[in-house]
C-alpha atoms as a PDB file:
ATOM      1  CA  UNK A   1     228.170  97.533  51.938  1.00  0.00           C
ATOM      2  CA  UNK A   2     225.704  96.150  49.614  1.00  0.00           C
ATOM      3  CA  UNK A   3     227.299  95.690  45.581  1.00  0.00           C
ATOM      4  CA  UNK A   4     224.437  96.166  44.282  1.00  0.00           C
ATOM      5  CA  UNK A   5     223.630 100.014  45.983  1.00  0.00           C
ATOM      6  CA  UNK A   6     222.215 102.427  43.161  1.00  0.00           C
ATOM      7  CA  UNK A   7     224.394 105.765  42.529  1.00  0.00           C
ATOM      8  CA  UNK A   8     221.524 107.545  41.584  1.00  0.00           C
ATOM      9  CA  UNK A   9     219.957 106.902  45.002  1.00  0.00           C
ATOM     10  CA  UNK A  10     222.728 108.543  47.324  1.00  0.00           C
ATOM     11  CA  UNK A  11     221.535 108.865  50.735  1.00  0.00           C
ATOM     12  CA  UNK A  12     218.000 107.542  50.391  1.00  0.00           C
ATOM     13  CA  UNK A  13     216.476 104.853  52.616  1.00  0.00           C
ATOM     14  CA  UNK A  14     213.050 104.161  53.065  1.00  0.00           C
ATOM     15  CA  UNK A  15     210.094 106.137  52.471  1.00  0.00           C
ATOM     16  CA  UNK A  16     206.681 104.951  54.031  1.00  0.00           C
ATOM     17  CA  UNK A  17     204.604 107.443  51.585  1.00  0.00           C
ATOM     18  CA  UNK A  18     203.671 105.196  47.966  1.00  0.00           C
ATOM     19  CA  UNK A  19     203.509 108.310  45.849  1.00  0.00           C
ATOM     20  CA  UNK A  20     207.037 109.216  46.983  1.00  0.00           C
ATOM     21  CA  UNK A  21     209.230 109.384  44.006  1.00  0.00           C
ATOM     22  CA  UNK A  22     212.960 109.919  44.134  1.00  0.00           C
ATOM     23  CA  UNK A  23     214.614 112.621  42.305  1.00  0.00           C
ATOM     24  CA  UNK A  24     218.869 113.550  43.119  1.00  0.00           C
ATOM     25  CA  UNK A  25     218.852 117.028  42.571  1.00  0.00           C
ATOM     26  CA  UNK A  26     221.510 118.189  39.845  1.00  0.00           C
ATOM     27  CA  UNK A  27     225.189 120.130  41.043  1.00  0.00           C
ATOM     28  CA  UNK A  28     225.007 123.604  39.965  1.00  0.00           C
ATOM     29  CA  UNK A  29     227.421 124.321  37.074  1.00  0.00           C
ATOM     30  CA  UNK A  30     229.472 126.867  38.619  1.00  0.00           C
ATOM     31  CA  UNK A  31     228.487 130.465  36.463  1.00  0.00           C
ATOM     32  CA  UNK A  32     231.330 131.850  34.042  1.00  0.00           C
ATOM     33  CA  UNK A  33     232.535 134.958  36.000  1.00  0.00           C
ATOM     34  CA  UNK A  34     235.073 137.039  33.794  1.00  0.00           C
ATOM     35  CA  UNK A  35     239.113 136.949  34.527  1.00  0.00           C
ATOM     36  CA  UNK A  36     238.596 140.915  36.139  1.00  0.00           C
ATOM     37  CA  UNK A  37     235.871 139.619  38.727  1.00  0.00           C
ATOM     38  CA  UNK A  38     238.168 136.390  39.704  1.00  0.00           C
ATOM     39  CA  UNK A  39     239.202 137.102  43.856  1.00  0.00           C
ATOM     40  CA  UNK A  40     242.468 135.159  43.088  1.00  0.00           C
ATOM     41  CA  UNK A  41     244.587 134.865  46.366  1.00  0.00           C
ATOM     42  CA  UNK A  42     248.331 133.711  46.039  1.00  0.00           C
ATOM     43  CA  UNK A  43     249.186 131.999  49.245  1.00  0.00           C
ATOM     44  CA  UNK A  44     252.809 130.078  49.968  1.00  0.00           C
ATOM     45  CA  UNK A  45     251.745 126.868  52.502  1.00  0.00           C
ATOM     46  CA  UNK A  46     254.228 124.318  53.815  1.00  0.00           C
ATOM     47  CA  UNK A  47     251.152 122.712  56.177  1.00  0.00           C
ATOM     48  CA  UNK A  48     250.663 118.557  55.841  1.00  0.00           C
ATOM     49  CA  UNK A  49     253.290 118.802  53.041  1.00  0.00           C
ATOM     50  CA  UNK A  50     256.482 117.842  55.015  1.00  0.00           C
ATOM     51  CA  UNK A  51     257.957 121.328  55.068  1.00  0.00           C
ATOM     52  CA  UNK A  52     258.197 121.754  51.567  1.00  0.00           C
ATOM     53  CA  UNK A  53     256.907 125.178  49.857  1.00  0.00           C
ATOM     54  CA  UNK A  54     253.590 125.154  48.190  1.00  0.00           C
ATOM     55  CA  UNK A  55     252.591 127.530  45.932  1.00  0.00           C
ATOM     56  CA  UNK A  56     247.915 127.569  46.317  1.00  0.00           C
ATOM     57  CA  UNK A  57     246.289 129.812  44.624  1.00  0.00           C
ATOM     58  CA  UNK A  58     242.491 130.094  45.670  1.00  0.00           C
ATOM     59  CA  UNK A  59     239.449 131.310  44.943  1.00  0.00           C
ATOM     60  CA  UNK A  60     239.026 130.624  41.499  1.00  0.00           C
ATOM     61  CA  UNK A  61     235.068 130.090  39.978  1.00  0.00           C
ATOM     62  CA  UNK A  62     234.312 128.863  36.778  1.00  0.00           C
ATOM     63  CA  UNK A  63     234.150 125.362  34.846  1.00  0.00           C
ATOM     64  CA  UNK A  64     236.569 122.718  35.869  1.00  0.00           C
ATOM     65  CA  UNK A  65     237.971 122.717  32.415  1.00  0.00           C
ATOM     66  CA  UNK A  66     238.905 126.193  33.027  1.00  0.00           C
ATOM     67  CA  UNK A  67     240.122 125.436  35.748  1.00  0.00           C
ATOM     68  CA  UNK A  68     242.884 122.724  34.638  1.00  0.00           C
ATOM     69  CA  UNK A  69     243.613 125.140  31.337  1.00  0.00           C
ATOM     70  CA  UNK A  70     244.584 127.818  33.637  1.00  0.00           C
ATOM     71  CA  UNK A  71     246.756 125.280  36.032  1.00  0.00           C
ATOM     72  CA  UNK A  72     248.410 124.031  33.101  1.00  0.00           C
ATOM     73  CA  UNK A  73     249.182 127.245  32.041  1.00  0.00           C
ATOM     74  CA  UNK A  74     250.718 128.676  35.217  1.00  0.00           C
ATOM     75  CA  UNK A  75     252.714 124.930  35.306  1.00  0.00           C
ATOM     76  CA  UNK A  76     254.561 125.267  32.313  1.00  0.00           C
ATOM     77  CA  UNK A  77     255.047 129.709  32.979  1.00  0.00           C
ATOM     78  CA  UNK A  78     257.003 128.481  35.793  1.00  0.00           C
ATOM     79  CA  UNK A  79     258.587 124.997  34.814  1.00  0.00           C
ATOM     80  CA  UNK A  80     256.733 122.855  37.957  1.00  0.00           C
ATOM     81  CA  UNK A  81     254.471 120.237  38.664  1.00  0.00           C
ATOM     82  CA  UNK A  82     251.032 120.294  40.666  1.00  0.00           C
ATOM     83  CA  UNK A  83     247.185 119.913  40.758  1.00  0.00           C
ATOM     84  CA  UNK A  84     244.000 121.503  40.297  1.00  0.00           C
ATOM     85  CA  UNK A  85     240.903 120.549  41.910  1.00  0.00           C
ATOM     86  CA  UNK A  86     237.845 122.345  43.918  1.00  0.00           C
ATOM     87  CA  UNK A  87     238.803 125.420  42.814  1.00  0.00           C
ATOM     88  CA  UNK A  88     242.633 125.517  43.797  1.00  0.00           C
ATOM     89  CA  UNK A  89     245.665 124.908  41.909  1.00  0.00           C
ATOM     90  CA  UNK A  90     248.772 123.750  43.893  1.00  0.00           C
ATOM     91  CA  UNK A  91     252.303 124.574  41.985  1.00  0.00           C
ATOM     92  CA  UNK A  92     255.140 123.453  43.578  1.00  0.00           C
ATOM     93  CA  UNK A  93     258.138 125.583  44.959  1.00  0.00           C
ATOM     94  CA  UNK A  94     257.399 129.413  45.852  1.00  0.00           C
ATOM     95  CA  UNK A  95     256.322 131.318  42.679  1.00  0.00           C
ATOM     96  CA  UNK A  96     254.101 133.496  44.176  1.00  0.00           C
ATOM     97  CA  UNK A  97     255.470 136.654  41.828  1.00  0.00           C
ATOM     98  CA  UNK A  98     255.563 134.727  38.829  1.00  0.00           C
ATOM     99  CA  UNK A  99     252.004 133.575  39.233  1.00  0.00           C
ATOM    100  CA  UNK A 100     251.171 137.097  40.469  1.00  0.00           C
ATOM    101  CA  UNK A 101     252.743 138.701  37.313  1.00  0.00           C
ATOM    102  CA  UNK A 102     251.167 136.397  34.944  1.00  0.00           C
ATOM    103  CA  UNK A 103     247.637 136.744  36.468  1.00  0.00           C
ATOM    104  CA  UNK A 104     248.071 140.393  36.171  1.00  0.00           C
ATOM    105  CA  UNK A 105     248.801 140.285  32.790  1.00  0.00           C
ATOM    106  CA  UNK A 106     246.003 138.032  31.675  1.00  0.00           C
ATOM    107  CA  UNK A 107     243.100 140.209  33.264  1.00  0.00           C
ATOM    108  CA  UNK A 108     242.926 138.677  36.621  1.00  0.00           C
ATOM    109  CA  UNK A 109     243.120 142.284  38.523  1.00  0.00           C
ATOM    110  CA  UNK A 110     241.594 140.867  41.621  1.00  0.00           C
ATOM    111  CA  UNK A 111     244.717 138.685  42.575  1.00  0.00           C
ATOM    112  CA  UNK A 112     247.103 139.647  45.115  1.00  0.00           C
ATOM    113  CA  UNK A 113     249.104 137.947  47.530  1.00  0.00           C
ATOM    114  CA  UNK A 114     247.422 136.703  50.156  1.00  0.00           C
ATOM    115  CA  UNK A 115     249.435 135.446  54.215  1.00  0.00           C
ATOM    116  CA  UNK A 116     252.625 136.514  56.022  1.00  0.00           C
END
């Protein structure tokens, strides 16, 4: 791959047309949507993670730094490590009723528990 390949061109080749002029279209910034319209889901997964328990909660839309507040949150509630990113937040261990309880009591009436 070429080191000098522009970011800002992403995907774009050739164009035979000499009034053509380039423009990357923006990401849409995901809209604020209030805690009671969040559709939350609480699942417990074990897949691709060597049979340990997972706790993913999906579903979330909002800002990424939203996002991460709310994982950090929900990490120290229940004393674990994990992630956030595209929408999800990974917890480690099965809290599924902690998480539930806690979402419940900040607004989030849309979450439930979501699988077997």
């Amino acid at each position: 791959m070429s080191k000098n390949k522009k970011p800002d061109q992403f995907g774009f080749v050739f164009s035979t047309n000499p009034e053509f002029n380039y423009q990357q279209e923006e990401p849409e910034q995901a809209a604020e949507v209030p805690n009671s319209q969040q559709p939350l889901k609480i699942w417990l997964d074990r897949k691709q993670r060597k049979g340990k328990d997972v706790t993913l909660i999906t579903g979330f839309v909002g800002s990424d730094e939203a996002l991460e507040s709310l994982a950090k949150t929900l990490k120290t509630k229940c004393g674990v490590g994990g992630s956030a990113k595209d929408g999800e937040i990974l917890l480690q261990g099965d809290h599924r009723d902690k998480v539930l309880a806690y979402l419940l009591e900040k607004g989030y009436s849309k979450a439930k528990k979501a699988g077997g």
